[in-house]
Protein backbone atom coordinates (compact mmCIF):
# COMPACT_ATOMS: atom_id res chain seq x y z
CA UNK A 1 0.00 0.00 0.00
CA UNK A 2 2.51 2.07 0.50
CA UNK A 3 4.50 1.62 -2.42
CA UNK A 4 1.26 2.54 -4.54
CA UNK A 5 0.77 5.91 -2.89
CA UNK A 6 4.37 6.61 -3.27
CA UNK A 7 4.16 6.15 -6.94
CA UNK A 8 0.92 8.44 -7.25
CA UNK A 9 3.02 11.15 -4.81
CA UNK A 10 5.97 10.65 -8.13
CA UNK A 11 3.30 11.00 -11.10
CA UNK A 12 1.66 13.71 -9.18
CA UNK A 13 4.57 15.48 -8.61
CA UNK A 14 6.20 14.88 -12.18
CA UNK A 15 2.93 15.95 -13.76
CA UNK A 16 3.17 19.03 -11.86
CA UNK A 17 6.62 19.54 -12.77
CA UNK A 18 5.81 19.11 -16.42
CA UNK A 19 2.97 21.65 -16.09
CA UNK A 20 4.70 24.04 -14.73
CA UNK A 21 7.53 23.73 -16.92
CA UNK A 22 5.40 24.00 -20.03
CA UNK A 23 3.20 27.03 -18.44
CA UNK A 24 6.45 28.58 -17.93
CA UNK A 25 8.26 28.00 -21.63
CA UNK A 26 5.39 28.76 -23.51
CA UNK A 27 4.37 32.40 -21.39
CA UNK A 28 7.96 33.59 -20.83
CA UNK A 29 10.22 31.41 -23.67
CA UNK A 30 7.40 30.46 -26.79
CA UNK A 31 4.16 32.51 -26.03
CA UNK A 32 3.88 31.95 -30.09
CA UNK A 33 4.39 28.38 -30.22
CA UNK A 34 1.85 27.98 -27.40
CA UNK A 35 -0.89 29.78 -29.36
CA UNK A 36 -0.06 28.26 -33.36
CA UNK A 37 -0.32 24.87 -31.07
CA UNK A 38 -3.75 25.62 -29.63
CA UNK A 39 -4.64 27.23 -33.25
CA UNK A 40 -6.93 23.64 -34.31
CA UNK A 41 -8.51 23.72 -31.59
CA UNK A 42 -9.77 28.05 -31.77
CA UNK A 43 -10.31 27.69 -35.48
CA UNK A 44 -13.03 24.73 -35.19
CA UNK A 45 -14.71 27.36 -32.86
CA UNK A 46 -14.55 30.23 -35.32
CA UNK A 47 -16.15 27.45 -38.26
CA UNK A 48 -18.61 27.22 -35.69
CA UNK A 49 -19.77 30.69 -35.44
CA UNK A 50 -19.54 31.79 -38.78
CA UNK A 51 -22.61 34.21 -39.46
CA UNK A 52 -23.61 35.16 -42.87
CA UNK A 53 -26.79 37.93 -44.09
CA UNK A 54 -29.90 36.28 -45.33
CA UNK A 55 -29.52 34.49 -48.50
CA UNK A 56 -25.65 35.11 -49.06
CA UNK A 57 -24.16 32.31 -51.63
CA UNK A 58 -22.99 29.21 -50.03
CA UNK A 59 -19.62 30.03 -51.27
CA UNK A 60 -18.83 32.68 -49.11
CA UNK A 61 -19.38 30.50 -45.63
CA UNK A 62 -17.26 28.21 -47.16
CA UNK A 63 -14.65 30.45 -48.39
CA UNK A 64 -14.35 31.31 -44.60
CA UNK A 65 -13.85 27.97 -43.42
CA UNK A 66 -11.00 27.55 -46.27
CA UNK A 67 -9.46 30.74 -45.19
CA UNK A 68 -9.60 29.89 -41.59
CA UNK A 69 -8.07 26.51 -42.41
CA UNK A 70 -5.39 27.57 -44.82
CA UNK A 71 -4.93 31.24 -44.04
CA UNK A 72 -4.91 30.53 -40.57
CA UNK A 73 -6.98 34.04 -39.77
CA UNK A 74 -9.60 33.70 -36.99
CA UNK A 75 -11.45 37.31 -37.06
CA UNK A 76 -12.45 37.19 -41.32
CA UNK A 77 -15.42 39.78 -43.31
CA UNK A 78 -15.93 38.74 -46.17
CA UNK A 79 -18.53 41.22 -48.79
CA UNK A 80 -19.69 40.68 -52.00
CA UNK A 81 -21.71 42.67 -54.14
CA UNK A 82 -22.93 40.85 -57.16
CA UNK A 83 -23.76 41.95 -60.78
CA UNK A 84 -26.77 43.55 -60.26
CA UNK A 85 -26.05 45.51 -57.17
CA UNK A 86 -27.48 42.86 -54.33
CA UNK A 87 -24.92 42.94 -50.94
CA UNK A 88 -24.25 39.66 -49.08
CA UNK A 89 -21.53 39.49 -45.99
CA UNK A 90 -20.25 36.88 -44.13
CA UNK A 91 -17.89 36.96 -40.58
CA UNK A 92 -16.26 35.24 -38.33
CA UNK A 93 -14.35 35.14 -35.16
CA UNK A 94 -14.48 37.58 -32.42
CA UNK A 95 -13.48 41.24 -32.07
CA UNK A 96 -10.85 40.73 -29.34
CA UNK A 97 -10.03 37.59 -27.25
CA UNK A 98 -11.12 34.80 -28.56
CA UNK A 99 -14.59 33.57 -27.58
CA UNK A 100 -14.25 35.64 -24.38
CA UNK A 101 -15.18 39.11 -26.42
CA UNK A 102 -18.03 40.42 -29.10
CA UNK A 103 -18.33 37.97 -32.33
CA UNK A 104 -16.51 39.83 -35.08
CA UNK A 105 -19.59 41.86 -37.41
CA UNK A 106 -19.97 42.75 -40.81
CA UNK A 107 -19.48 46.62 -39.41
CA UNK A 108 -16.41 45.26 -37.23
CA UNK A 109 -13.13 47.35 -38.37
CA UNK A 110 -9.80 46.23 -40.10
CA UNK A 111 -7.09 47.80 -41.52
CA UNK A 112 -7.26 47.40 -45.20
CA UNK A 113 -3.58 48.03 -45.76
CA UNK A 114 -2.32 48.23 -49.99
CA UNK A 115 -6.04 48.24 -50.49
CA UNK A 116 -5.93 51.79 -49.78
CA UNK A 117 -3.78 52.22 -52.96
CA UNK A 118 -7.52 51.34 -54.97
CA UNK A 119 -8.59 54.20 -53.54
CA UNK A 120 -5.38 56.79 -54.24
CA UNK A 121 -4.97 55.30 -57.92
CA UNK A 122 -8.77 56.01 -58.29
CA UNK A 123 -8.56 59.59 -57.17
CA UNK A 124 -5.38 60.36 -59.62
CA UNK A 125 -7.87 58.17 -62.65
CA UNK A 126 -10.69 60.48 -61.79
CA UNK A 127 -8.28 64.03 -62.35
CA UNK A 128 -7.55 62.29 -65.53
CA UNK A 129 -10.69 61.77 -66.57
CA UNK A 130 -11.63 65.57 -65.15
CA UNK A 131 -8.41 67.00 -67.39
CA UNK A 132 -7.05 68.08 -64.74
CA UNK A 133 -3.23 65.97 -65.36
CA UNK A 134 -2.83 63.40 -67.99
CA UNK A 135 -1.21 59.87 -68.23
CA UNK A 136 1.61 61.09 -69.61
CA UNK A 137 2.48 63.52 -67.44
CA UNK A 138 6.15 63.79 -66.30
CA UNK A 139 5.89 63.23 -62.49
CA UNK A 140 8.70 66.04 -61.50
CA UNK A 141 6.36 68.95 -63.44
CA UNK A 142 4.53 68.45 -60.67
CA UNK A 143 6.64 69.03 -57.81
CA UNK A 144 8.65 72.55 -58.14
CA UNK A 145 11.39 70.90 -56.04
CA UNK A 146 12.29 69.02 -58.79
CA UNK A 147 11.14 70.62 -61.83
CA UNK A 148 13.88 72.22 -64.04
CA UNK A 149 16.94 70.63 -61.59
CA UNK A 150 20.00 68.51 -62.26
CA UNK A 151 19.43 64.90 -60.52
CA UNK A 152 21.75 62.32 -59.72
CA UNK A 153 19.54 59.86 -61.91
CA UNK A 154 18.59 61.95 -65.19
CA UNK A 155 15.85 58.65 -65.67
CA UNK A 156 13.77 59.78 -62.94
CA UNK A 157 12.56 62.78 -65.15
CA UNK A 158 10.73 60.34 -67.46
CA UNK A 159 8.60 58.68 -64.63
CA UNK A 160 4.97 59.75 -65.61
CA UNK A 161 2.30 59.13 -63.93
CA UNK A 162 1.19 56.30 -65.96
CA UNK A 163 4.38 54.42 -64.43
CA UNK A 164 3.75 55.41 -60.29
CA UNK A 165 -0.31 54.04 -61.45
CA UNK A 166 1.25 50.93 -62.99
CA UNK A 167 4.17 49.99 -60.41
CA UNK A 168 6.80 50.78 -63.28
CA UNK A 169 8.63 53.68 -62.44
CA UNK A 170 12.14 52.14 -61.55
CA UNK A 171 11.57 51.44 -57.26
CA UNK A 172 12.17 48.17 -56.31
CA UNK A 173 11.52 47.75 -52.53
CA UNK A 174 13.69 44.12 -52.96
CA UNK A 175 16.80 46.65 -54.46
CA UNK A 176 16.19 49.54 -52.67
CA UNK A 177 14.48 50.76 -49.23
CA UNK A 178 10.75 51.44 -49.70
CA UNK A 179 11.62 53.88 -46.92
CA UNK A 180 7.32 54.59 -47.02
CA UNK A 181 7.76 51.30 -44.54
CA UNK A 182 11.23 52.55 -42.96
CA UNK A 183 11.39 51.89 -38.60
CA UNK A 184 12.92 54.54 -36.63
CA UNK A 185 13.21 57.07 -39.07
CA UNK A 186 10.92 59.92 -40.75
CA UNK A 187 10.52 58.89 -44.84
CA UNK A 188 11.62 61.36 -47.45
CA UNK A 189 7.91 60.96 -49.05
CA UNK A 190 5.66 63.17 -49.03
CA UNK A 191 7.29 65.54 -47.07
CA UNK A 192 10.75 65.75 -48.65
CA UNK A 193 10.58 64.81 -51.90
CA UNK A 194 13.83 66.58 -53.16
CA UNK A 195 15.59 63.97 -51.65
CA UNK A 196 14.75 62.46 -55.23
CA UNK A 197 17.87 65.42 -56.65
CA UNK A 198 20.37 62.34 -55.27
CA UNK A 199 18.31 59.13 -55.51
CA UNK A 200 18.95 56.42 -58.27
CA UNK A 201 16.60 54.23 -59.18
CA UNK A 202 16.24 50.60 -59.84
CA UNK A 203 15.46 50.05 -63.47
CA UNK A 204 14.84 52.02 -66.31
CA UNK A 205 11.34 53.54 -66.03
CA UNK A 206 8.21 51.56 -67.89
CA UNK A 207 10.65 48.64 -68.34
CA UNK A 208 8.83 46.05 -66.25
CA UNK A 209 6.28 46.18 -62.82
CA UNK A 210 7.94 45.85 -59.33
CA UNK A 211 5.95 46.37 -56.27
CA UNK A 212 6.94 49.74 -54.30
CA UNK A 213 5.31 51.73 -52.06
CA UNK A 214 7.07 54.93 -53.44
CA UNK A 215 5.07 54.81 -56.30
CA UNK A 216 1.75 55.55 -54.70
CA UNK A 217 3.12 57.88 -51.77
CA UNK A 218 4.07 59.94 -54.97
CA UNK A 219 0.69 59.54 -56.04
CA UNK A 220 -0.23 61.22 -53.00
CA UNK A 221 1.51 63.87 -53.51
CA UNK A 222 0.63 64.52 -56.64
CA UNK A 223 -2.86 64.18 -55.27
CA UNK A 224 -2.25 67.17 -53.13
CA UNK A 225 -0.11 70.09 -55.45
CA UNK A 226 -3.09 69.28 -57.91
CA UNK A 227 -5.69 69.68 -55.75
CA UNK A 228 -3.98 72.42 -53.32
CA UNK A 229 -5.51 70.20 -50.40
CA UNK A 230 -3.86 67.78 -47.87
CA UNK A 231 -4.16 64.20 -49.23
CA UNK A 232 -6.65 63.18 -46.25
CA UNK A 233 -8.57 65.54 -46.24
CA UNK A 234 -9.54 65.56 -50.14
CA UNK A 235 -10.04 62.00 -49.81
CA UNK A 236 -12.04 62.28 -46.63
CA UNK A 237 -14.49 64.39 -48.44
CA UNK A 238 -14.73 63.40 -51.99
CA UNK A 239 -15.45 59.59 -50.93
CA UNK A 240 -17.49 60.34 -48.15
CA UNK A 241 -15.76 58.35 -46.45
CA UNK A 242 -17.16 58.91 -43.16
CA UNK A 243 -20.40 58.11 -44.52
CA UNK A 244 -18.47 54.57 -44.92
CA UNK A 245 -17.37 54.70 -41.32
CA UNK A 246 -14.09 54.62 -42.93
CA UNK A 247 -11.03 56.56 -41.30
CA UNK A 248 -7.61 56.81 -41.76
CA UNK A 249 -4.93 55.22 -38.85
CA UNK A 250 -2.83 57.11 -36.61
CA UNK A 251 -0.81 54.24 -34.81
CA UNK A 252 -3.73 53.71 -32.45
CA UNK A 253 -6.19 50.84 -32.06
CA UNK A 254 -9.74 52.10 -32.96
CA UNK A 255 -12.60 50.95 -30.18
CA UNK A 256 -14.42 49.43 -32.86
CA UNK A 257 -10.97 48.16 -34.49
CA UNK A 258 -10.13 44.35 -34.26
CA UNK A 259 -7.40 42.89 -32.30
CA UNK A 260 -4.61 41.53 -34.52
CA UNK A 261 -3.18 38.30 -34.27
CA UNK A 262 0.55 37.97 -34.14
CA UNK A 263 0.82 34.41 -33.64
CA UNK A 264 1.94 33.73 -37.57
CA UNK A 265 4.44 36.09 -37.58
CA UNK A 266 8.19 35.09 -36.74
CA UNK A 267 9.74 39.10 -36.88
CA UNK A 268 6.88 41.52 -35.94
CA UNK A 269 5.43 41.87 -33.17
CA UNK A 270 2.25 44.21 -31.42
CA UNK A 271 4.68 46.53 -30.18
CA UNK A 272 5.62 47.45 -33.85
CA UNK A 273 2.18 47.63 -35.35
CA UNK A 274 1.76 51.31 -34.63
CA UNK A 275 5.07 52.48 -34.94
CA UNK A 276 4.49 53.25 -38.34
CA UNK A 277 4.89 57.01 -39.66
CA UNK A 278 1.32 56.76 -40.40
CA UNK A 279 1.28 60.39 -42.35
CA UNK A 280 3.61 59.17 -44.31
CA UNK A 281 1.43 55.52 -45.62
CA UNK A 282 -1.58 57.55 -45.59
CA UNK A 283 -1.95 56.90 -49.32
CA UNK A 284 -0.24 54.06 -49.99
CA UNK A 285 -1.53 51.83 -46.79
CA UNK A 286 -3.29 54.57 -43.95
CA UNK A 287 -6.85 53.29 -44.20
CA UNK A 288 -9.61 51.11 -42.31
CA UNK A 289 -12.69 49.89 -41.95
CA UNK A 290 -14.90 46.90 -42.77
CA UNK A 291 -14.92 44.48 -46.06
CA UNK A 292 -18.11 45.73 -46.61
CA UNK A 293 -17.55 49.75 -46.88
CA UNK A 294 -14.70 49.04 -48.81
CA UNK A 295 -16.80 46.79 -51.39
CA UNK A 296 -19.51 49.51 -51.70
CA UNK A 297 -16.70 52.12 -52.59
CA UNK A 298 -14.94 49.54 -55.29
CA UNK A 299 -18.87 49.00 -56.57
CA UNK A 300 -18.80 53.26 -57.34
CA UNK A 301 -15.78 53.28 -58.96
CA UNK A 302 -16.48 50.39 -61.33
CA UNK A 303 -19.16 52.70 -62.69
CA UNK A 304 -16.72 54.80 -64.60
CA UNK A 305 -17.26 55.08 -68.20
CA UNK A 306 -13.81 56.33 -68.95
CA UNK A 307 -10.44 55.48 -67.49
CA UNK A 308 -11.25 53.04 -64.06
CA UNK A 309 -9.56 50.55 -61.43
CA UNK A 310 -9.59 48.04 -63.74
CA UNK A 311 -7.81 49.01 -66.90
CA UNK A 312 -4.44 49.11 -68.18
CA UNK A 313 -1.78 50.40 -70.78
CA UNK A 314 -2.01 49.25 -74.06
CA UNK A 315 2.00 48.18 -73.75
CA UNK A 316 2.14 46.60 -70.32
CA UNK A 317 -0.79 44.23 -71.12
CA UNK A 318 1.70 43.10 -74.18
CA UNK A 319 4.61 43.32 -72.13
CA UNK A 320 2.97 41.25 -68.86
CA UNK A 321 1.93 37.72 -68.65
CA UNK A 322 -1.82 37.32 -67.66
CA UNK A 323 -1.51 33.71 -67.51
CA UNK A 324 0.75 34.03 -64.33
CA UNK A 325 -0.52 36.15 -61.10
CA UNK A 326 0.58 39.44 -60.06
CA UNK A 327 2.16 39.84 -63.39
CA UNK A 328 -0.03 42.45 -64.94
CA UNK A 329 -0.44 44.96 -62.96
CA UNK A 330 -3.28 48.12 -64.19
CA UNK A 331 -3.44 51.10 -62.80
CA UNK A 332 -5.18 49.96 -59.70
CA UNK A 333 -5.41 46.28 -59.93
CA UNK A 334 -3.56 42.63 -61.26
CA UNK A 335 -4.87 41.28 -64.11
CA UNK A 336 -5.33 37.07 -64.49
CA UNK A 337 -6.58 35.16 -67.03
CA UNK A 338 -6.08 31.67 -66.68
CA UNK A 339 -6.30 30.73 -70.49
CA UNK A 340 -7.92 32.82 -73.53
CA UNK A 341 -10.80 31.00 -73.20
CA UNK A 342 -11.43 31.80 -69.26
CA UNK A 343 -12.58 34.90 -67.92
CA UNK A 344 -10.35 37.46 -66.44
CA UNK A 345 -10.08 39.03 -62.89
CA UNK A 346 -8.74 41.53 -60.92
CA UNK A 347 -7.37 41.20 -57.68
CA UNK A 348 -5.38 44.14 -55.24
CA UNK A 349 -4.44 42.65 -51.83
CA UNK A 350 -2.94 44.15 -48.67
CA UNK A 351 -0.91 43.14 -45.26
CA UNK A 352 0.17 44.59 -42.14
CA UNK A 353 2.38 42.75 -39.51
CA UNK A 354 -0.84 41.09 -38.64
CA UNK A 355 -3.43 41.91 -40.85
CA UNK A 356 -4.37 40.29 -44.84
CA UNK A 357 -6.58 41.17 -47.11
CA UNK A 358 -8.00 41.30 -50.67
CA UNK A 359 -10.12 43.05 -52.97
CA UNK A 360 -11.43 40.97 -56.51
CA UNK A 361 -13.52 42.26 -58.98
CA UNK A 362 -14.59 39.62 -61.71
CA UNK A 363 -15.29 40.36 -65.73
CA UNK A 364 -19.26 40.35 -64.44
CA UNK A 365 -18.46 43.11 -62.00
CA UNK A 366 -18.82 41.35 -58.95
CA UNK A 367 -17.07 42.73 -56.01
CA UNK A 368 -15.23 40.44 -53.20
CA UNK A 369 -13.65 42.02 -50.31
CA UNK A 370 -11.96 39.54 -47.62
CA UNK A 371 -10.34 41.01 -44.51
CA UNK A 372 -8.10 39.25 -41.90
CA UNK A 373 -6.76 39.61 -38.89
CA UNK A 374 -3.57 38.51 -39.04
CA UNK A 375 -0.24 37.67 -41.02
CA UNK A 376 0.07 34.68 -43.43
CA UNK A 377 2.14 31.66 -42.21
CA UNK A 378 4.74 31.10 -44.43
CA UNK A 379 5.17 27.77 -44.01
CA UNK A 380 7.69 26.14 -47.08
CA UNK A 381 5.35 24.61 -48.86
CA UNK A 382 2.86 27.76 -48.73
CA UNK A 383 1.78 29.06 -52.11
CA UNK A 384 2.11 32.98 -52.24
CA UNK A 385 -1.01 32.96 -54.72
CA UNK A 386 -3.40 30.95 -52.53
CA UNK A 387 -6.29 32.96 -51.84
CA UNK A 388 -5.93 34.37 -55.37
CA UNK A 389 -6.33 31.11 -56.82
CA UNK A 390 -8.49 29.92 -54.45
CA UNK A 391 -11.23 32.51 -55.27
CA UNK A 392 -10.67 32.66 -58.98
CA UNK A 393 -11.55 29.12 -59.16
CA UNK A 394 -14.31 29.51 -57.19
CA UNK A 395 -16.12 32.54 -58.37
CA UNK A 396 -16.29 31.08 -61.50
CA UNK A 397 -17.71 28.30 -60.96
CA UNK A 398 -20.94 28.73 -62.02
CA UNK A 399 -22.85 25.61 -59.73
CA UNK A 400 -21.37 27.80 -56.73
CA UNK A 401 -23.40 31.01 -57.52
């Protein structure tokens, strides 16, 4: 007898050892580890409480389920808007801690990150389509800093704004800092833009796309000497965006904002999500709200009988392949095309250190928004062009709609 409650005393203690031991490495060594490990278990729960408006397509609860799955993104809008004008949303997840806050709403607020560059491209498309600049248009006329003065790169002169639209002006972010993004320091755009008198760029301008957040900050600016009004603030009031409940970020959490999840990112962390310059990505990354104010908006613009979102030079579409993703990019948007004899679709996504999203407009002009709350897990087998496939393949599918 004794001998048996000596052993129970040794797996008592041992288990209480082992419990403590874990508490401790996962809290104070692997806080991330802990929570990807209990991940299974939370996402079943957010499956669970998916909630979707009355007679929204079976795809889009499903979509959420794949996203949760494969994404890995608790807290998820998704909006869609079909072809002749009807809204459907779907959510899940909760606003804060999960299960022990609000469920996530279709009204609940994320950051929609490169998404915002829909909007900026859209503004410069609609002082095109006003007369007020042109495609064309050599980006330095704008900016008397630069106008008429010797720079260290002679090729930046023939950036127009066709090229900032398009992604082809000559910044590379993976060759050069996209200092819109820089830590610790203020960025040279908007505020100092002859800093561009001694800056040499990547690759010849119009030669091919590559993804910089320099192009659209310019856009911003250009935004403003046109206009004569602070980029916000024009913005602000020719979307109507608070109508939208749509606001720009200052590097605080909004009470109606959702809490980000950090657990799928291995360099980031909450401490850096705000520490942005924030005036600085206003138009390249400085907006919020939900999936479906940002839908509505994307819905307006598609309305455009001249120049929108969705088009694209005459000599990038023959320069780009359509076939592969994130290849053509328009002035707003990508451009796929699986095969000539599949229908084309336009994508623009967006990420934060813990947020994802993406924006979709199909050749019936449908309108998909999808917002996350947190980073992507790039695990080495992940596919880059997931949710872009994912949804192509799914919205047109015809038994699905």
């Amino acid at each position: 007898m004794f001998k048996i409650f000596k052993m129970k005393d040794i797996v008592f203690i041992l288990l209480f050892i082992f419990i403590i031991g874990a508490t401790a490495h996962f809290t104070l060594i692997d806080r991330i580890g802990f929570w990807r490990l209990v991940y299974p278990l939370q996402a079943q729960i957010a499956v669970w409480n998916i909630n979707c408006s009355a007679n929204a397509p079976k795809w889009m609860p499903k979509s959420l389920k794949y996203i949760i799955k494969n994404q890995k993104n608790l807290s998820n809008q998704i909006a869609y808007i079909d072809s002749s004008g009807h809204q459907f949303y779907c959510q899940s997840g909760w606003e804060k801690t999960t299960v022990f806050s609000n469920k996530a709403s279709e009204n609940t607020r994320f950051r929609y990150a490169s998404m915002t560059k829909i909007i900026t491209n859209n503004a410069i498309l609609d002082l095109i389509n006003n007369g007020k600049i042109k495609l064309d248009d050599p980006m330095v006329n704008f900016f008397d800093e630069l106008n008429g003065k010797n720079l260290k790169d002679e090729r930046i002169k023939k950036i127009t704004i066709s090229d900032l639209l398009q992604q082809r002006s000559g910044f590379d972010r993976l060759k050069s800092e996209d200092v819109i993004f820089a830590m610790n320091k203020t960025p040279w755009c908007p505020s100092q833009l002859s800093t561009l008198l001694k800056l040499k760029l990547d690759f010849e301008p119009n030669d091919h796309y590559a993804y910089d957040n320099r192009n659209t900050c310019l856009l911003g600016a250009v935004i403003e000497r046109v206009t004569q009004q602070p980029y916000r603030a024009f913005i602000q009031k020719t979307y109507s965006l608070a109508k939208y409940n749509i606001k720009f970020v200052d590097g605080i959490y909004y009470p109606d904002e959702v809490r980000y999840d950090f657990r799928n990112n291995d360099f980031w962390t909450e401490s850096d999500d705000n520490s942005f310059n924030f005036q600085s990505i206003s138009s390249s990354a400085g907006l919020s709200g939900s999936a479906k104010s940002l839908a509505l908006l994307i819905h307006s613009m598609l309305q455009r009988e001249h120049l929108n979102i969705l088009d694209i030079a005459e000599d990038n579409l023959k320069k780009c392949h359509i076939t592969q993703f994130k290849s053509c990019n328009g002035y707003a948007m990508w451009q796929y095309q699986k095969d000539s004899s599949a229908s084309r679709m336009y994508f623009r996504n967006g990420g934060f250190p813990a947020a994802t999203s993406l924006a979709m407009v199909t050749a019936k002009s449908e309108v998909v928004v999808w917002v996350g709350n947190g980073a992507t897990r790039y695990d080495k087998d992940y596919d880059e062009n997931l949710l872009e496939k994912y949804f192509y393949q799914t919205l047109n599918d015809q038994s699905l709609k």
